[in-house]
Protein backbone atom coordinates (compact mmCIF):
# COMPACT_ATOMS: atom_id res chain seq x y z
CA UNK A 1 141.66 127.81 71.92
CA UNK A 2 139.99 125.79 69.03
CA UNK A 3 136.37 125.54 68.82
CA UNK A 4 134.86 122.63 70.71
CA UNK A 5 131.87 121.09 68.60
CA UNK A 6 129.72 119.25 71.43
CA UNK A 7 126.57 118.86 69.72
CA UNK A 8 123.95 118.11 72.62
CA UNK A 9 120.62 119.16 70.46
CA UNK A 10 121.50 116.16 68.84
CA UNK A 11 123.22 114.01 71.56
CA UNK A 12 120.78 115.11 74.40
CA UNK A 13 117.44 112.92 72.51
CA UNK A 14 119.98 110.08 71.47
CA UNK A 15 120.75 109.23 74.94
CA UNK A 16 117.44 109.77 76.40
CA UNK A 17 116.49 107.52 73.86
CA UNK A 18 119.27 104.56 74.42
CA UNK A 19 119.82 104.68 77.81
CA UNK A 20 117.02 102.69 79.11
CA UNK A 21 117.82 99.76 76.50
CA UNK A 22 121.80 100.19 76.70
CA UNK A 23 122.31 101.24 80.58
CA UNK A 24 123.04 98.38 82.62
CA UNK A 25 121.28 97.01 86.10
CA UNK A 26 123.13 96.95 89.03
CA UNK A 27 123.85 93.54 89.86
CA UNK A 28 123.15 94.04 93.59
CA UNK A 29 119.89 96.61 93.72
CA UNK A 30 119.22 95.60 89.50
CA UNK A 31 118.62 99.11 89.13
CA UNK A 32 119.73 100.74 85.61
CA UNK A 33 121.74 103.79 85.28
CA UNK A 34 119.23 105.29 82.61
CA UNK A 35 118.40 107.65 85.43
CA UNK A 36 121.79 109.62 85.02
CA UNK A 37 122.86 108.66 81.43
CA UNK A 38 119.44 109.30 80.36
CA UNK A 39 119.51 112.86 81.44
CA UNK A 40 122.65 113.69 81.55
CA UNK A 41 122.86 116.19 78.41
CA UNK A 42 119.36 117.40 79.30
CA UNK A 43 121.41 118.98 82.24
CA UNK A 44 124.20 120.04 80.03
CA UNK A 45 122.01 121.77 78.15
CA UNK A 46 120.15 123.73 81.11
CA UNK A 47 123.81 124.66 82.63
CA UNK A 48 123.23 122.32 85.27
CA UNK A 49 126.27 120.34 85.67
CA UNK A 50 129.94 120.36 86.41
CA UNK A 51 131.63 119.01 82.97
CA UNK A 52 135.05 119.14 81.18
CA UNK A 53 134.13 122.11 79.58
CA UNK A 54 134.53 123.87 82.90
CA UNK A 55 138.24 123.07 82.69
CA UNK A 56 139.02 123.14 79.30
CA UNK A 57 141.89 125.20 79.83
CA UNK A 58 143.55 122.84 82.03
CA UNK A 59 142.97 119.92 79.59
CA UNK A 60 144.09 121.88 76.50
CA UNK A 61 147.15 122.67 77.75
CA UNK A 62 147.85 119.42 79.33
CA UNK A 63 147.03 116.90 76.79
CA UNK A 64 148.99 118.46 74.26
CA UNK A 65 152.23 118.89 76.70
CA UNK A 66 152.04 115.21 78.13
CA UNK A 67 151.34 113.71 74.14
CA UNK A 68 154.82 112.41 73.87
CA UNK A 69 154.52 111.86 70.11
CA UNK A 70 152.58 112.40 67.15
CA UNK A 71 150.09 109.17 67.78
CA UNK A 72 149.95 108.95 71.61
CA UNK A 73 147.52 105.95 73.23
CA UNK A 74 144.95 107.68 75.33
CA UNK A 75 142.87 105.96 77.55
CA UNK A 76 139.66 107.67 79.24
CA UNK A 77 138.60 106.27 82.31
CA UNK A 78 135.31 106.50 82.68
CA UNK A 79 132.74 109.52 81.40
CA UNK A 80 129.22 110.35 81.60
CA UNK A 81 128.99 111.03 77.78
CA UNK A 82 131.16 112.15 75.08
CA UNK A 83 132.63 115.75 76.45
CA UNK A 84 136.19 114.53 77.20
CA UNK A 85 136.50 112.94 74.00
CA UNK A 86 135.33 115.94 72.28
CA UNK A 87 137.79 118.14 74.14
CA UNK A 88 140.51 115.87 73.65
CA UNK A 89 140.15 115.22 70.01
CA UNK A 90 139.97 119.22 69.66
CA UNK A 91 143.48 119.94 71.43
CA UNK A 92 145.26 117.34 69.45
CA UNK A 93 143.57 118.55 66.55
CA UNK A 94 144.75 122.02 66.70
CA UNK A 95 148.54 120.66 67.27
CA UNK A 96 148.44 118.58 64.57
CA UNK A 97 148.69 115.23 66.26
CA UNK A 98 146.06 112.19 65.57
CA UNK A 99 145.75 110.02 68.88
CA UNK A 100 144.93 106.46 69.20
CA UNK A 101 142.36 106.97 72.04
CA UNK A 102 139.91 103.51 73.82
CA UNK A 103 137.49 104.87 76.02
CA UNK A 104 136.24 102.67 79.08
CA UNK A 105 133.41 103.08 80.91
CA UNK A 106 131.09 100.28 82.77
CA UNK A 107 128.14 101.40 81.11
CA UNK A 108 127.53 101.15 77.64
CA UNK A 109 125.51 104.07 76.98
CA UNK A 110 128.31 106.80 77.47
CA UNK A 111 130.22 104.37 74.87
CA UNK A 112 127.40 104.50 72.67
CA UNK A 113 127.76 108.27 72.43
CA UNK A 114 131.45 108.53 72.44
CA UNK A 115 131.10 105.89 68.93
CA UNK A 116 128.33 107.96 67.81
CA UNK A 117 130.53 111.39 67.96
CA UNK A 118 133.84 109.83 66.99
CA UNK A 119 131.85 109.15 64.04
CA UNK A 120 130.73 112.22 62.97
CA UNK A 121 134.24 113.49 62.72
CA UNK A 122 135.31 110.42 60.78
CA UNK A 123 138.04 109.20 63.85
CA UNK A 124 138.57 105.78 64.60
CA UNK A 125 138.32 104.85 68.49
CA UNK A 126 138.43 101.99 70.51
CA UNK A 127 135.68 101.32 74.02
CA UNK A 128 135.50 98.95 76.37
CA UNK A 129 132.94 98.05 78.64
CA UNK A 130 134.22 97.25 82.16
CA UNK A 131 135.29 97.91 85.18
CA UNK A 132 138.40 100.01 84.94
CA UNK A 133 139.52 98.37 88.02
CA UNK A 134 139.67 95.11 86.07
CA UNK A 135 140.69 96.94 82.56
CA UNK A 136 143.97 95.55 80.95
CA UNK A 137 145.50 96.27 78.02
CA UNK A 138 148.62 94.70 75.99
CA UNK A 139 149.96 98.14 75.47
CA UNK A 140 150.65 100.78 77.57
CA UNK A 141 149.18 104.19 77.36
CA UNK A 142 151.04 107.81 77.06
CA UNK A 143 147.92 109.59 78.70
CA UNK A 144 145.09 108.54 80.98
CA UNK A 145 142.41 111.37 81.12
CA UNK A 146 139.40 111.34 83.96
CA UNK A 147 137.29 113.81 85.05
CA UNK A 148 135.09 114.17 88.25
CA UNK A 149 135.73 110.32 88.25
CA UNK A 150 138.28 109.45 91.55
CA UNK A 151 134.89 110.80 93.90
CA UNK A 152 133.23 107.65 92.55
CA UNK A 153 135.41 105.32 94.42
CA UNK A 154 135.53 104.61 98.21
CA UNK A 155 138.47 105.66 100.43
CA UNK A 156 139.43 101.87 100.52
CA UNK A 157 139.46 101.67 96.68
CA UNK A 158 140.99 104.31 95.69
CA UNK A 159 145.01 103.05 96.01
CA UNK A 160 143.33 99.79 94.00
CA UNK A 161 142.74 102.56 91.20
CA UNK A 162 145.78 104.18 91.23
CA UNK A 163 147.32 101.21 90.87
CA UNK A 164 145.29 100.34 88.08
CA UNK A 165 146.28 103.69 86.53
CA UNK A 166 150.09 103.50 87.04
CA UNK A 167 149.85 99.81 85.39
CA UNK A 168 148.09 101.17 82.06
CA UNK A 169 150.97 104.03 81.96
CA UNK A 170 153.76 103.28 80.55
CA UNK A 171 156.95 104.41 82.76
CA UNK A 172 156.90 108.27 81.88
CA UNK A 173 153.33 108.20 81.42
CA UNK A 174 150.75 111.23 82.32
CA UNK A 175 147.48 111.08 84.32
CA UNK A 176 144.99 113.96 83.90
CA UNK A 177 142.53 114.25 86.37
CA UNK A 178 139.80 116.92 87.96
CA UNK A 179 138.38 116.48 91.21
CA UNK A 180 135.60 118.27 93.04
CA UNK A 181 137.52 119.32 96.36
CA UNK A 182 135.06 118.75 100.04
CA UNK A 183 136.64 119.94 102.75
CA UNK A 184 134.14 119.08 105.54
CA UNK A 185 133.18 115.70 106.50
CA UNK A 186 133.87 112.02 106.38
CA UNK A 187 134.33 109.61 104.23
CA UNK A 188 130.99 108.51 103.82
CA UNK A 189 128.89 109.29 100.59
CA UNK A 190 127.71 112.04 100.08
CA UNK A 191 124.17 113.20 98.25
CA UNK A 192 121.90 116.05 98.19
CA UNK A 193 120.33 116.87 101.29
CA UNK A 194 116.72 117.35 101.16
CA UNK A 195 117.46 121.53 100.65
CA UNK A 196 119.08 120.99 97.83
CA UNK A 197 117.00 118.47 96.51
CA UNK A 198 114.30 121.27 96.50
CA UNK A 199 116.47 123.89 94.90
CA UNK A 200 117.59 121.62 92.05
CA UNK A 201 114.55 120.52 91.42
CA UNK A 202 113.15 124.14 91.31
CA UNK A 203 116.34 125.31 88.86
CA UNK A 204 115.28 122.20 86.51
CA UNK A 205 112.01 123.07 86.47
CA UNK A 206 112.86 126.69 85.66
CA UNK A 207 115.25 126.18 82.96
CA UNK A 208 113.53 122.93 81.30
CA UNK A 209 112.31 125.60 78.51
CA UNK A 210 115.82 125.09 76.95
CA UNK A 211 114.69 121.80 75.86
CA UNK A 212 111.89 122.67 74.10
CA UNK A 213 112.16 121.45 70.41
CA UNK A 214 115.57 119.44 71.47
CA UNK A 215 113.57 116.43 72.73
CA UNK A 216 109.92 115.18 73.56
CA UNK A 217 109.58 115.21 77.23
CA UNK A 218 107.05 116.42 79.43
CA UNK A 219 107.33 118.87 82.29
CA UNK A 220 106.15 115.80 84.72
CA UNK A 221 108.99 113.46 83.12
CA UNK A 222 111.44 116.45 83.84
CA UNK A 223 110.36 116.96 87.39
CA UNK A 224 110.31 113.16 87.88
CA UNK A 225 114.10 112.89 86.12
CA UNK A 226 115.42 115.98 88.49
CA UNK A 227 113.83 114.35 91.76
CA UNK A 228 115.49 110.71 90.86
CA UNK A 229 118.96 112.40 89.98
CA UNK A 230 119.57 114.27 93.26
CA UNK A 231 118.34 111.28 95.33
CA UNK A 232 120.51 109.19 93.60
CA UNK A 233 123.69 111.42 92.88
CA UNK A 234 126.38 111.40 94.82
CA UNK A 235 130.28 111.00 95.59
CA UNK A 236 132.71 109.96 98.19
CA UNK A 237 134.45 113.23 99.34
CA UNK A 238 138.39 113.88 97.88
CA UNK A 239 138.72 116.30 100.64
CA UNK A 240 142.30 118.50 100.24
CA UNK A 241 145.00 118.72 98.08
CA UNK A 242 147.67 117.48 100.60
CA UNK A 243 145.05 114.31 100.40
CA UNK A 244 145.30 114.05 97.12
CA UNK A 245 149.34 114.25 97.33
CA UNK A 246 149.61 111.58 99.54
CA UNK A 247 147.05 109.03 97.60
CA UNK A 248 149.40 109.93 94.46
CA UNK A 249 152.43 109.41 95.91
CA UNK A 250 151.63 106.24 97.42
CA UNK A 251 149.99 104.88 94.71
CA UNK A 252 153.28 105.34 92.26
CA UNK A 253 152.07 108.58 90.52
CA UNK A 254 153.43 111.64 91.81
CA UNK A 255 151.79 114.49 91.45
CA UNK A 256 153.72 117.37 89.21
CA UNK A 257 151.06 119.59 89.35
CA UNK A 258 148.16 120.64 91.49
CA UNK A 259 146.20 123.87 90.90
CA UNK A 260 143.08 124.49 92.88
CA UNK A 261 139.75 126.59 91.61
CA UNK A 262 136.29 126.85 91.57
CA UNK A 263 134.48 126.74 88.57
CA UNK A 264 134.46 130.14 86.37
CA UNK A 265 130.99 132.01 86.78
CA UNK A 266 129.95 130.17 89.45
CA UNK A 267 130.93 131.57 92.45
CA UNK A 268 127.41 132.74 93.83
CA UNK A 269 125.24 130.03 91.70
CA UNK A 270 122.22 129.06 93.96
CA UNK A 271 122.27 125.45 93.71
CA UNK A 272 124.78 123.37 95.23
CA UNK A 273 125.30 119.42 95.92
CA UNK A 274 126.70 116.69 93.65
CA UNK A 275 128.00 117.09 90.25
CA UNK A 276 126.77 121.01 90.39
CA UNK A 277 129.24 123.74 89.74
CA UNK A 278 128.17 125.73 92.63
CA UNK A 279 130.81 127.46 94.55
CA UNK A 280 132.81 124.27 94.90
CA UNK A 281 136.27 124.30 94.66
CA UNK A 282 138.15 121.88 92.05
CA UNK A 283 141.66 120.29 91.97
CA UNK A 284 143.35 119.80 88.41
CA UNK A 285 145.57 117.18 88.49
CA UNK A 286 148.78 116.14 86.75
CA UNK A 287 150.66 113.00 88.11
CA UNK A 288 153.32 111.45 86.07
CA UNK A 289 154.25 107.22 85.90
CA UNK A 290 157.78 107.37 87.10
């Protein structure tokens, strides 16, 4: 596969450094998102965190099959930072085809970075800031792309979505999407429990050496970043892949495709809880507009 240039010594201080002026406040708590945009790539660069690297296979492949032309319109839905752009740009890149991609994302941090490394390899991109539930668009797209994004969304949302999906698509239109798989439980959110709060926090703390000379933070920022991230992280379970059939289906995008895996290397990593690899199990979507 071609050569994926994700620069994060560069990336990782650039969002540190933007994300408490560009990350917006909830408007019901008023709290920013700095505290995951902000550190983010730090993780990336300690191993950390579940990205689209982990599945880069499954996007290669897919984005280049489900292209359907020479300048599809490819719209990611939502991202932490610029790692499906860079992925996506790569496997169109290597089959000679130049997409027209708009990224949207209700923060405008990860759109900072996604303009910043667009622009580094000279490619033209569009970004929105909003709520992709409210996103619209005069033209359809060939290709939505997520990643680790449907988790983010309640039970009771997630056919508003889909929806929202299948309208952007034009009829014959592809939808790429990964999905952390939890069997057990409800539907409730889910965080880290105070176990693995400890453990992350330890593994931070043990592998925050890999920032040193990448960006100016102390040891007590890090430990203070790690403990805010796992009390804050979290998802709604996406439980099987029969759920995920079903939600598809009834939301006007059958699934063609469904292959289930945990992440490569993984298996017996000693940290587990939101948005870490672990020895979770993920489902790699491909659902087509019919």
């Amino acid at each position: 596969m071609t050569p994926v240039d994700e620069p994060l010594q560069l990336s990782a201080p650039l969002a540190w450094r933007v994300a408490p002026q560009l990350c917006r406040n909830d408007p019901a708590t008023g709290e920013s998102c700095a505290w995951n945009h902000g550190f983010w790539q730090m993780l990336r660069i300690m191993g950390l965190i579940t990205t689209p690297v982990h599945h880069r296979k499954f996007f290669a492949g897919a984005l280049v099959a489900a292209a359907g032309g020479a300048r599809p319109r490819i719209l990611i839905s939502g991202t932490a930072d610029y790692s499906m752009l860079a992925h996506l740009l790569a496997a169109y890149r290597a089959a000679g085809v130049a997409p027209e991609v708009t990224v949207a994302d209700l923060c405008e941090t990860p759109l900072h970075l996604n303009r910043w490394y667009a622009g580094r390899l000279g490619v033209a991109i569009e970004s929105a800031c909003c709520n992709v539930l409210e996103y619209e668009s005069a033209r359809p797209y060939d290709v939505i792309c997520t990643h680790s994004f449907l988790g983010q969304f309640a039970p009771s949302q997630r056919q508003q979505l889909i929806g929202r999906w299948r309208e952007l698509l034009r009829p014959g239109g592809t939808l790429l999407t990964v999905n952390r798989l939890r069997p057990q439980g409800g539907d409730a959110w889910v965080g880290f429990n105070l176990e693995q709060r400890t453990a992350f926090r330890k593994s931070v703390l043990a592998k925050a050496r890999a920032l040193r000379g990448i960006i100016e933070i102390t040891r007590d920022q890090i430990a203070q970043c790690a403990d805010e991230y796992a009390r804050r992280q979290g998802a709604y379970p996406v439980h099987s892949r029969e759920e995920l059939a079903e939600l598809f289906a009834q939301g006007g995008l059958p699934i063609e495709k469904l292959t289930v895996a945990a992440v490569a290397g993984h298996a017996r990593a000693r940290i587990t809880g939101p948005t870490t690899p672990g020895s979770a199990e993920y489902a790699c979507v491909i659902a087509r507009r019919r």
